[in-house]
N, C-alpha and C. Protein backbone atom coordinates (compact mmCIF):
# COMPACT_ATOMS: atom_id res chain seq x y z
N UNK A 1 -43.30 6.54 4.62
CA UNK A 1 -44.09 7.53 3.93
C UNK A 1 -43.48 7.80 2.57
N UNK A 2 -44.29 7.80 1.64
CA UNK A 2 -43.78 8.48 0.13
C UNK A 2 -43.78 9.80 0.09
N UNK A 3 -42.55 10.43 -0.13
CA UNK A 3 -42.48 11.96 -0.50
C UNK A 3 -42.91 12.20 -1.55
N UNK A 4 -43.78 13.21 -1.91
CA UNK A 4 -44.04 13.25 -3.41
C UNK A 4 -42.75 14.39 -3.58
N UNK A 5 -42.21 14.12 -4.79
CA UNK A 5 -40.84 14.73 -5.01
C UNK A 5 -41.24 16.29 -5.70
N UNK A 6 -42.76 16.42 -6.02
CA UNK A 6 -43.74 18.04 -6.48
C UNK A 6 -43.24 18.76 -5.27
N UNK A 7 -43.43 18.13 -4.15
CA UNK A 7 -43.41 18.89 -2.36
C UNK A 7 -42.01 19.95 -2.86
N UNK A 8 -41.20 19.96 -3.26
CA UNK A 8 -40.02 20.67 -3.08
C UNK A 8 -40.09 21.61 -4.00
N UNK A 9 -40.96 21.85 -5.08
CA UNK A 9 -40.80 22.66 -6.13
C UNK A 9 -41.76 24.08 -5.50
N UNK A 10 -42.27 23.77 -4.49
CA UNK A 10 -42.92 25.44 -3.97
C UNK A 10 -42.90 25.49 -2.38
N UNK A 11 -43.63 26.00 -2.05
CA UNK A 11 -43.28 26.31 -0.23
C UNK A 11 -44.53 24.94 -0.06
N UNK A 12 -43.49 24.28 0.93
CA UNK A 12 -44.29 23.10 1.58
C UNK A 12 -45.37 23.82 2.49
N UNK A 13 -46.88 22.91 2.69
CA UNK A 13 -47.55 23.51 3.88
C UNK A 13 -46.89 23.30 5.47
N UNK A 14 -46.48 23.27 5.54
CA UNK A 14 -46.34 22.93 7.40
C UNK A 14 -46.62 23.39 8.43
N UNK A 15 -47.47 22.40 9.18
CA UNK A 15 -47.94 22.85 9.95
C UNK A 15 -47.14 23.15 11.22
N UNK A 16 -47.26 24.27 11.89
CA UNK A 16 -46.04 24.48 12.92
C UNK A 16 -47.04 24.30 14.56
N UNK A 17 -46.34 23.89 15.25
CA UNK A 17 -47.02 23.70 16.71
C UNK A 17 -45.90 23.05 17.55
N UNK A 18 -46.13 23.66 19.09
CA UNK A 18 -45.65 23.39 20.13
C UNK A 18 -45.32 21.67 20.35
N UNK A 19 -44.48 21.37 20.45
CA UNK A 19 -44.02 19.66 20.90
C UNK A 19 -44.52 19.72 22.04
N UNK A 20 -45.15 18.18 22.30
CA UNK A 20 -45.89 17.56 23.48
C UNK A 20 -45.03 16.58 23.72
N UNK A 21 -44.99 16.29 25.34
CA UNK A 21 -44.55 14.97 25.89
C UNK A 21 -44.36 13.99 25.17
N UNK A 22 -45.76 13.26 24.33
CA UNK A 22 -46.21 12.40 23.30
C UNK A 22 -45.24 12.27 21.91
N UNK A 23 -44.92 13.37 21.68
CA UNK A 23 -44.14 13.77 20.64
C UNK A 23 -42.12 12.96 20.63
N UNK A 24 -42.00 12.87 22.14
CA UNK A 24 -40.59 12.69 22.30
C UNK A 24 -40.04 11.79 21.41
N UNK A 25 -40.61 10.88 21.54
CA UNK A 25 -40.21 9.42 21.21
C UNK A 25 -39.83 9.84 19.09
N UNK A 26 -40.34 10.46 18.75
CA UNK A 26 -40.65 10.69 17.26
C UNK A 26 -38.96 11.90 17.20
N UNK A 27 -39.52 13.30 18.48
CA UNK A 27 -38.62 13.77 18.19
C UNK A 27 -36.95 13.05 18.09
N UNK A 28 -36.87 12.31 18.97
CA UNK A 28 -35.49 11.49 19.68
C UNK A 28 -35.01 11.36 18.36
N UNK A 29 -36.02 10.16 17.31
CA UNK A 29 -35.54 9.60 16.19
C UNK A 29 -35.06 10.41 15.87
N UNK A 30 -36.25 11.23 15.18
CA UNK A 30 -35.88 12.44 14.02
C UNK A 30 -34.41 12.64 14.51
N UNK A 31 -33.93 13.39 15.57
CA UNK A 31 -32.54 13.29 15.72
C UNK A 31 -31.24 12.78 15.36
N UNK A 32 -31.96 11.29 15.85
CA UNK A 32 -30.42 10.34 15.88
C UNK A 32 -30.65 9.81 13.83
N UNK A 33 -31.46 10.62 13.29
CA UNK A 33 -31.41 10.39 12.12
C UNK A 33 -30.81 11.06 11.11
N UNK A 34 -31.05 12.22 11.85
CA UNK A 34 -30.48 13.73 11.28
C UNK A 34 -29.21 13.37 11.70
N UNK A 35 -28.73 12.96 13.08
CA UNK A 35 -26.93 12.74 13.47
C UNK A 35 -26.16 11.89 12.38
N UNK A 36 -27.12 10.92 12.10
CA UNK A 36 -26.27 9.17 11.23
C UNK A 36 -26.12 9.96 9.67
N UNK A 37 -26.95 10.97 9.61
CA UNK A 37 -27.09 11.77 8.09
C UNK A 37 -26.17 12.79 8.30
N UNK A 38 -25.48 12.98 9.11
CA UNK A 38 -25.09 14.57 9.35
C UNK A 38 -22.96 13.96 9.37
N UNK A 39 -23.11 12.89 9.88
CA UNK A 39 -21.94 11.35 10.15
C UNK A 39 -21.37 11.16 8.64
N UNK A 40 -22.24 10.42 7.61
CA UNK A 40 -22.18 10.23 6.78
C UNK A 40 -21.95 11.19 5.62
N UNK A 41 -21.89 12.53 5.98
CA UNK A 41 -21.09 13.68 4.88
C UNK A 41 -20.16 14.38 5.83
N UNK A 42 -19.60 13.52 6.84
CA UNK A 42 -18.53 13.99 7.48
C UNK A 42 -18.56 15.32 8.19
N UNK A 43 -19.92 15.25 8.73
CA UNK A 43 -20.14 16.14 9.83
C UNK A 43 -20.28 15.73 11.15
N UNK A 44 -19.25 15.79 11.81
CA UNK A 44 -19.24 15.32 13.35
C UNK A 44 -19.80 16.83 14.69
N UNK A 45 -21.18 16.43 14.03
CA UNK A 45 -21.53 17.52 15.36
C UNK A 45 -22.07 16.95 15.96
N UNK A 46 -23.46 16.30 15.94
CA UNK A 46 -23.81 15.59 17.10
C UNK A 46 -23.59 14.35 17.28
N UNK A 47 -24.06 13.74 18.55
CA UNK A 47 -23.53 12.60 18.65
C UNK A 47 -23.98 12.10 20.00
N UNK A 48 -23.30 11.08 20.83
CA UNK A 48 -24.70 10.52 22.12
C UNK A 48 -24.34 11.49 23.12
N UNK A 49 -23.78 12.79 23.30
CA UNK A 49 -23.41 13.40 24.46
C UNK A 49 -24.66 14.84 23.53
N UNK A 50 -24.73 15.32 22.68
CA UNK A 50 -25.52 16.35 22.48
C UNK A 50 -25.79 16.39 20.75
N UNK A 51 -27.34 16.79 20.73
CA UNK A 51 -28.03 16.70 21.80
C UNK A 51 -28.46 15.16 22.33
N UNK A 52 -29.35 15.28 24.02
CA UNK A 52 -29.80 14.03 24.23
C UNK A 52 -31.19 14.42 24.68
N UNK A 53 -31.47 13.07 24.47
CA UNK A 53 -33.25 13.41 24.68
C UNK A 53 -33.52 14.36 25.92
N UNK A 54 -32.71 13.84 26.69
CA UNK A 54 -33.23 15.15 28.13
C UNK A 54 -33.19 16.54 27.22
N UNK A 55 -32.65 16.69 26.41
CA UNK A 55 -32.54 18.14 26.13
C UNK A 55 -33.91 18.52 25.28
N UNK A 56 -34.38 17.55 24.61
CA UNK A 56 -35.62 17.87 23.83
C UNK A 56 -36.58 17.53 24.99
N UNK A 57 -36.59 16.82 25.64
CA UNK A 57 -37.66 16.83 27.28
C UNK A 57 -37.73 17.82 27.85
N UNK A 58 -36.26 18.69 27.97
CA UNK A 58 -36.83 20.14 28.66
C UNK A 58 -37.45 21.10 27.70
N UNK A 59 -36.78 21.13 26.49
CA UNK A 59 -37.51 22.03 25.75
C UNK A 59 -39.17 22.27 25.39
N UNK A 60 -39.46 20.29 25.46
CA UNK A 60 -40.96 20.82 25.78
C UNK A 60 -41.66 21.05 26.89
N UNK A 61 -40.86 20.64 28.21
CA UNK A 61 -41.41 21.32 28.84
C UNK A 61 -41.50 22.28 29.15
N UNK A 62 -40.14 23.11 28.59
CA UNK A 62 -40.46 24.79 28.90
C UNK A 62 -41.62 25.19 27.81
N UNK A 63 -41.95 24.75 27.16
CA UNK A 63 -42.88 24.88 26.01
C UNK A 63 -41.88 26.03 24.47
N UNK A 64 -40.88 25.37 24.63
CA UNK A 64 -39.89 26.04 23.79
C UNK A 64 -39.62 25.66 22.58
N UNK A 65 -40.11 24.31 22.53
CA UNK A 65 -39.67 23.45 21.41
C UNK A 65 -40.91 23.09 19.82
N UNK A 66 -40.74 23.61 19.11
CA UNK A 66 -41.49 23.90 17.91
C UNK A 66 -41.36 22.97 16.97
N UNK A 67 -42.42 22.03 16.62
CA UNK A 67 -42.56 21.47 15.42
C UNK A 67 -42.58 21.29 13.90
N UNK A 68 -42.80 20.98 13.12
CA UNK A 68 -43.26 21.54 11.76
C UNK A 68 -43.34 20.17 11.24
N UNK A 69 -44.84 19.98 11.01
CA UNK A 69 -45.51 18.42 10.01
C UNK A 69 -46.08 18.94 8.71
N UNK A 70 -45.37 17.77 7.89
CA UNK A 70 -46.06 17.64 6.75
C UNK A 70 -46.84 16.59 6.83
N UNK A 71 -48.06 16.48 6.97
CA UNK A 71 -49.21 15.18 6.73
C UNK A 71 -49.02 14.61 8.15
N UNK A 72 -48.35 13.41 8.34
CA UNK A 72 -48.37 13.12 10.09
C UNK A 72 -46.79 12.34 10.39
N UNK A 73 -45.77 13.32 9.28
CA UNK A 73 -44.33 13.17 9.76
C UNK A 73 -43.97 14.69 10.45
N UNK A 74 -43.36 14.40 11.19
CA UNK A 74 -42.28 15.41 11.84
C UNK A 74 -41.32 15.33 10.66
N UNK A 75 -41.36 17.06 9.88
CA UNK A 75 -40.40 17.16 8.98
C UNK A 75 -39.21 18.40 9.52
N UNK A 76 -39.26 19.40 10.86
CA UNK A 76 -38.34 19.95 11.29
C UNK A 76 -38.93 20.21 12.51
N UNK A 77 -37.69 20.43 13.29
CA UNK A 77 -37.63 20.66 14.85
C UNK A 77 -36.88 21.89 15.12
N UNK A 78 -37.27 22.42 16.63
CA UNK A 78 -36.20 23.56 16.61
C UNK A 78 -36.81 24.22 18.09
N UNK A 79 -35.84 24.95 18.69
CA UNK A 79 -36.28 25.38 19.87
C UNK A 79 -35.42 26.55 20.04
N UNK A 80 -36.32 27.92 20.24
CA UNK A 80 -36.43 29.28 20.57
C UNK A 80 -36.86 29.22 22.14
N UNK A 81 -35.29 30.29 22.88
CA UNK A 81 -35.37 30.89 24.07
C UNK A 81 -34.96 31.92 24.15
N UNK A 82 -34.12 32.02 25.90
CA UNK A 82 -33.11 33.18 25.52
C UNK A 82 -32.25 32.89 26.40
N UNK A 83 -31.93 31.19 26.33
CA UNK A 83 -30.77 30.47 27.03
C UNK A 83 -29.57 30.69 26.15
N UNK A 84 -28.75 30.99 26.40
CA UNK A 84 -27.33 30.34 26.14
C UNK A 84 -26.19 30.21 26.31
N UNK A 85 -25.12 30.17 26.45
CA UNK A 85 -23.09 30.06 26.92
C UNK A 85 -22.82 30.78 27.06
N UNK A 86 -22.11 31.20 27.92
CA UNK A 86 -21.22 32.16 28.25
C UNK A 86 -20.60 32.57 27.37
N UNK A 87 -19.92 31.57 26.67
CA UNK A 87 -19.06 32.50 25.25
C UNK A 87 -19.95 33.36 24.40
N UNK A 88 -21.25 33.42 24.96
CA UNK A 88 -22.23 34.32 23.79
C UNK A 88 -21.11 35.81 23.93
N UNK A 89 -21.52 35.94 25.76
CA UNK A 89 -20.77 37.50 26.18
C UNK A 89 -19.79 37.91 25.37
N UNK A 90 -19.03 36.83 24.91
CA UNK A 90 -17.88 37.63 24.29
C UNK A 90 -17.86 38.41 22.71
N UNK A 91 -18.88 38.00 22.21
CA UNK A 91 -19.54 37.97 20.75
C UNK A 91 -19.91 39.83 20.34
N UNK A 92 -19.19 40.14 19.32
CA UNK A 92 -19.79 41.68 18.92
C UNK A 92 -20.72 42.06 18.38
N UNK A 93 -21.71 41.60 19.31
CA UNK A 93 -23.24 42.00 18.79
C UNK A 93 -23.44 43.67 18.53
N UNK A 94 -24.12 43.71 17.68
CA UNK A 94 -24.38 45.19 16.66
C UNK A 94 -24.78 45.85 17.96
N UNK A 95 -26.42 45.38 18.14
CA UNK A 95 -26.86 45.91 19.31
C UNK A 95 -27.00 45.12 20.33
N UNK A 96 -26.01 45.26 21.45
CA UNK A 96 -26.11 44.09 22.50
C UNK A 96 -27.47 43.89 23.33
N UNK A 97 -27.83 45.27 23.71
CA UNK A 97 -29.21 45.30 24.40
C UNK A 97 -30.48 45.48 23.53
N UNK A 98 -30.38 45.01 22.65
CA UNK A 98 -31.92 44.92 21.77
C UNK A 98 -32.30 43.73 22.13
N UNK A 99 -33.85 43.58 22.34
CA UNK A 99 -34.40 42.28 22.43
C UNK A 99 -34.08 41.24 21.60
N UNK A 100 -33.91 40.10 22.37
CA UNK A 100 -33.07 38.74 21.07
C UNK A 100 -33.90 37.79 21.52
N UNK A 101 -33.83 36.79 20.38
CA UNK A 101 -34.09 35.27 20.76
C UNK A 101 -32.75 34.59 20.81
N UNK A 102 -32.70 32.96 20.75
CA UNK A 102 -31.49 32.36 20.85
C UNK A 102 -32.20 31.37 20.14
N UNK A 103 -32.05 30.57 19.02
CA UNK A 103 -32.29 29.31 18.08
C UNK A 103 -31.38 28.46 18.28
N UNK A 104 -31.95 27.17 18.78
CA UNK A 104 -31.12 25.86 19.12
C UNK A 104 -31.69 25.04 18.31
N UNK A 105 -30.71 24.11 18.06
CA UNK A 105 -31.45 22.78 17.74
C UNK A 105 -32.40 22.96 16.25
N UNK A 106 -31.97 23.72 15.39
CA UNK A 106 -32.73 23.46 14.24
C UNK A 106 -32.53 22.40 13.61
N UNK A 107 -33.37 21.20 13.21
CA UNK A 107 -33.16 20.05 12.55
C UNK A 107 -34.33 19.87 12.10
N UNK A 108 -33.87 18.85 10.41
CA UNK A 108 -34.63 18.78 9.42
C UNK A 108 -34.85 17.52 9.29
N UNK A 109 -35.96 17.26 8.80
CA UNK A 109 -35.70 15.69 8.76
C UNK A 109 -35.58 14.76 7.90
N UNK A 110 -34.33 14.38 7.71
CA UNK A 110 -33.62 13.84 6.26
C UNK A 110 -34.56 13.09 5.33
N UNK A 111 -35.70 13.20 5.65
CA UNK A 111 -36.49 12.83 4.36
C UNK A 111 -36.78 14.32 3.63
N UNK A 112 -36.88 15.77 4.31
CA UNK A 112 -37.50 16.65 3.56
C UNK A 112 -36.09 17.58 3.73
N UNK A 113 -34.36 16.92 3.07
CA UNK A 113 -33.75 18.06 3.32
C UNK A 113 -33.43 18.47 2.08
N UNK A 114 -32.72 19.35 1.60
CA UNK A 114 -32.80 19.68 0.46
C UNK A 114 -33.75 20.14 -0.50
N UNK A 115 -34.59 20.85 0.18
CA UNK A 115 -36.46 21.29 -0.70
C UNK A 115 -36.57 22.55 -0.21
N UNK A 116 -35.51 23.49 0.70
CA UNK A 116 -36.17 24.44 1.01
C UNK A 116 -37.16 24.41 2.35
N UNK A 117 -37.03 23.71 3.14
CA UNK A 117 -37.74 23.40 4.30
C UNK A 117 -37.08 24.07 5.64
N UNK A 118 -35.94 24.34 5.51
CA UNK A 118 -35.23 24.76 6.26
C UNK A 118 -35.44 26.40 6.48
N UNK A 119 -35.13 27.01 4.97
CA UNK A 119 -35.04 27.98 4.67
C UNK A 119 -36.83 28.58 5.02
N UNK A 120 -37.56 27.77 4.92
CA UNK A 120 -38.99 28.30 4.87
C UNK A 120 -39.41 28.63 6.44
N UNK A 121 -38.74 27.62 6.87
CA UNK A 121 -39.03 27.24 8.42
C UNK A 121 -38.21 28.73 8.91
N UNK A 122 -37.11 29.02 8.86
CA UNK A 122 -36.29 30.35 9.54
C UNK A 122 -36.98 31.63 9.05
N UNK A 123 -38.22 31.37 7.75
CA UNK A 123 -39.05 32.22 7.48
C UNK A 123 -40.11 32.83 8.73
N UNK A 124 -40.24 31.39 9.00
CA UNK A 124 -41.10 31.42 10.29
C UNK A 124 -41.13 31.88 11.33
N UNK A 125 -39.43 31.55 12.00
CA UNK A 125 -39.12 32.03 12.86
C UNK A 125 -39.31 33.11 13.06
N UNK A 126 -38.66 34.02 12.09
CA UNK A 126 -38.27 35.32 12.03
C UNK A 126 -40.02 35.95 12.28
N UNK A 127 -40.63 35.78 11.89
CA UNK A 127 -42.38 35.97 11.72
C UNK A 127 -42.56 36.32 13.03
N UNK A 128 -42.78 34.64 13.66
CA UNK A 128 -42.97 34.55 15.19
C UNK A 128 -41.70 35.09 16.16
N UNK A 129 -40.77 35.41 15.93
CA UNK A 129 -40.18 36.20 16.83
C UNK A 129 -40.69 37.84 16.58
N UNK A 130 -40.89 38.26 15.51
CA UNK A 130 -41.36 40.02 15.48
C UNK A 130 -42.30 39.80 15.61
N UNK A 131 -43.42 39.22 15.71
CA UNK A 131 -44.46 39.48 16.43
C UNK A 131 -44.26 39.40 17.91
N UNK A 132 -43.58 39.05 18.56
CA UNK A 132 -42.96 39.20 20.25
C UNK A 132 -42.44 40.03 20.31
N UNK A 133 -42.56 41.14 19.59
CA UNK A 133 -41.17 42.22 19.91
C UNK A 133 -40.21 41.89 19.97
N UNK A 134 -39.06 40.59 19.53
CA UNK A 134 -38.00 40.78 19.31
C UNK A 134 -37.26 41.01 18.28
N UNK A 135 -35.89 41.47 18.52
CA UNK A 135 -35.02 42.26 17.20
C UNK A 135 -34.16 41.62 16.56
N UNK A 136 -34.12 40.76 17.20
CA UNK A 136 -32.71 39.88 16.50
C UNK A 136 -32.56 38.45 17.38
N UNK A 137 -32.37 37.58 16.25
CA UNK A 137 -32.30 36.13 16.29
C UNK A 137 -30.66 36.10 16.26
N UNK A 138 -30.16 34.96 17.55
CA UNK A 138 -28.88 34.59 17.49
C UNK A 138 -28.59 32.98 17.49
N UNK A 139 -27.56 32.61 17.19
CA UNK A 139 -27.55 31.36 17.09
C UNK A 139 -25.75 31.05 17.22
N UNK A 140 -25.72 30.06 16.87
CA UNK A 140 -23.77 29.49 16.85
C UNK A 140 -24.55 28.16 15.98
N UNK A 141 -23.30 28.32 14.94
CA UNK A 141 -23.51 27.28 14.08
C UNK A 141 -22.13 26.84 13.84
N UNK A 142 -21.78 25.21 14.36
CA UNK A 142 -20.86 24.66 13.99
C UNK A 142 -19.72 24.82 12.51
N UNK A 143 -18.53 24.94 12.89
CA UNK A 143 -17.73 25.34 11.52
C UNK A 143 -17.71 24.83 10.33
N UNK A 144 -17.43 23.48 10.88
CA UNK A 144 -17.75 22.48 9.91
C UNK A 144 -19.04 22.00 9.26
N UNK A 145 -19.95 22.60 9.67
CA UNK A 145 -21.52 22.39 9.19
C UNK A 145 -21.04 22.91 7.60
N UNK A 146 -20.96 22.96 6.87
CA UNK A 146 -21.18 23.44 5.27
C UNK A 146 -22.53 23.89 5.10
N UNK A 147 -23.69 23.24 5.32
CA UNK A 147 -25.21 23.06 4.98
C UNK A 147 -25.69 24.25 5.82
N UNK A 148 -25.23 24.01 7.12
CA UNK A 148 -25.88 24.85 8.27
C UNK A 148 -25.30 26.21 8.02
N UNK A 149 -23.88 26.04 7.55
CA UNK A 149 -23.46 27.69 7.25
C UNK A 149 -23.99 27.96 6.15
N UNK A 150 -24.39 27.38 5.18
CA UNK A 150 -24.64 28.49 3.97
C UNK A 150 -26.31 28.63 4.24
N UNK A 151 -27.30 27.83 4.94
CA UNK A 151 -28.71 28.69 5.08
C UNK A 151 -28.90 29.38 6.00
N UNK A 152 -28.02 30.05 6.51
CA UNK A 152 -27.53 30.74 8.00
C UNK A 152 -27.03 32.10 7.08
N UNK A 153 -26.03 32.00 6.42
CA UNK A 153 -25.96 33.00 5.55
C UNK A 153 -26.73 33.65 4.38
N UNK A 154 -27.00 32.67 3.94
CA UNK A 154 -28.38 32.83 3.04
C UNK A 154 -29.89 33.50 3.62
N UNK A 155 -29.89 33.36 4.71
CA UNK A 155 -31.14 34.37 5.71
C UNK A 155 -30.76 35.58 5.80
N UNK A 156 -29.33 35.38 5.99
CA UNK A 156 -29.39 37.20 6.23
C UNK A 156 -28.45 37.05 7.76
N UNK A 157 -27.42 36.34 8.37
CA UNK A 157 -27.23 36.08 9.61
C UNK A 157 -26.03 36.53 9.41
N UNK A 158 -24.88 37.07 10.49
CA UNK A 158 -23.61 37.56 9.99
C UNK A 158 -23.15 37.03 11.05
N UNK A 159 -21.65 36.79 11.05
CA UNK A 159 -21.02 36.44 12.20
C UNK A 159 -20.74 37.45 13.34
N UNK A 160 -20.84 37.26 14.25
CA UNK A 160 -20.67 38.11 15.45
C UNK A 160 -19.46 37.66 16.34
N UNK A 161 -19.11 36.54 16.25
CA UNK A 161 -17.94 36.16 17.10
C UNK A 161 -17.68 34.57 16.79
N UNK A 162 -16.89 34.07 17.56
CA UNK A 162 -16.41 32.69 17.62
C UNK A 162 -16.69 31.92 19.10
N UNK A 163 -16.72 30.79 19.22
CA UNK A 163 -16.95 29.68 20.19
C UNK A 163 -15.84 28.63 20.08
N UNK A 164 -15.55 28.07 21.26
CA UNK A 164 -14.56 26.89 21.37
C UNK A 164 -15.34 25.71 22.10
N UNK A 165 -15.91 24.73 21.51
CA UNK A 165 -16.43 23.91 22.61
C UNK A 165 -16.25 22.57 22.23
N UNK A 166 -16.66 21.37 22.68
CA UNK A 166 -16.40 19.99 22.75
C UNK A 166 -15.71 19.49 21.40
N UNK A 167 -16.63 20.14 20.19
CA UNK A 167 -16.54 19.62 18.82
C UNK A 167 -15.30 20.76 17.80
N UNK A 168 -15.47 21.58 18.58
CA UNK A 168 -14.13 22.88 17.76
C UNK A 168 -14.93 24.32 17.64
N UNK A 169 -15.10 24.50 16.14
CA UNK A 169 -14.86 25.68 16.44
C UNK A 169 -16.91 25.92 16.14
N UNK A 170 -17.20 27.20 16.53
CA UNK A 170 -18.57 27.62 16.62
C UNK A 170 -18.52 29.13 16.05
N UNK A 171 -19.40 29.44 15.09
CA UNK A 171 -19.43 30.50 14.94
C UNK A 171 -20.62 31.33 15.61
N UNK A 172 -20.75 32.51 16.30
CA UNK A 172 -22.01 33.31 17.05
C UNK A 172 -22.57 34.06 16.05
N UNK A 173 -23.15 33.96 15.36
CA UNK A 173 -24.30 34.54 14.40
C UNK A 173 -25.30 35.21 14.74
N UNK A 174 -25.69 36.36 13.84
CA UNK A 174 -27.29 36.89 14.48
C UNK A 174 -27.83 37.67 13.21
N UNK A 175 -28.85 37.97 13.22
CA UNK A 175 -29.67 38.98 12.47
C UNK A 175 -30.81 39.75 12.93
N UNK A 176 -30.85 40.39 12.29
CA UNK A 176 -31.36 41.72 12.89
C UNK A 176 -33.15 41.46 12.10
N UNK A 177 -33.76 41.43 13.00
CA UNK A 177 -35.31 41.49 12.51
C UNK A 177 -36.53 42.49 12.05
N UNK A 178 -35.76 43.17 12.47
CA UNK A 178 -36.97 44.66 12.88
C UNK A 178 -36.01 45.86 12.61
């Protein structure tokens, strides 16, 4: 597909919708594309142990897992629950018992990164989570992410605690919606 390189100078259209079964095979790539891109500026987060396709298989089947196309590419992925680790518990959330979501798996797809697609997309989120009544979006974003920490901070997300897991260190992030 040709990007027109105009796409980045205002808010892309994207269309957002639920991932289908049908969809896997596209999502998988998008992945292991975003990983070989993520490799290559010396970011070792994912890799063949996480995520793996089973993990984007359950997400659509819980119907958790959210799309976003420009024209008929998958340009970001991402999946909203209210799964997550045990090390969340330990995390100093502002308000522990306010309604939350949990954001996994946000990925872009290295043809549309760098345009603001990311940032537009967590626009979204935030949208479709206050319209559910919830108050606050949490997440853990790898240390070493550079990219992932600064549009994580750039939303408005603060750290709440730390994580220790396979890859090192994790930061527990959240923001407050409502």
């Amino acid at each position: 597909m040709s990007v027109n390189n105009n796409l980045w100078r205002k808010k892309m259209d994207i269309r957002y919708r639920r991932a289908e079964t049908v969809d896997l095979d596209g999502i998988a790539a998008l992945a292991g594309q975003a990983a070989a891109r993520m490799v290559s500026q010396g970011i070792d987060q994912w890799d063949e142990f996480y995520p793996i396709r089973e993990d984007f298989e359950q997400d659509i089947k819980s119907g958790q897992l959210t799309m976003g196309m420009l024209g008929d590419e998958i340009a970001v992925i991402y999946t909203v629950n209210g799964e997550y680790e045990p090390e969340y518990d330990s995390a100093k959330w502002k308000s522990p018992d306010m309604p939350f979501c949990i954001l996994h798996r946000l990925c872009v797809n290295p043809l549309f990164q760098n345009r603001g697609l990311a940032r537009q997309t967590m626009e979204h989120i935030e949208r479709e989570a206050a319209a559910k009544g919830v108050q606050a979006i949490r997440l853990d974003v790898f240390s070493q992410n550079p990219h992932a920490l600064k549009l994580y901070r750039n939303c408005g997300f603060e750290k709440a605690g730390t994580a220790q897991w396979r890859k090192g260190l994790f930061y527990l992030m959240e923001k407050y919606i409502l």
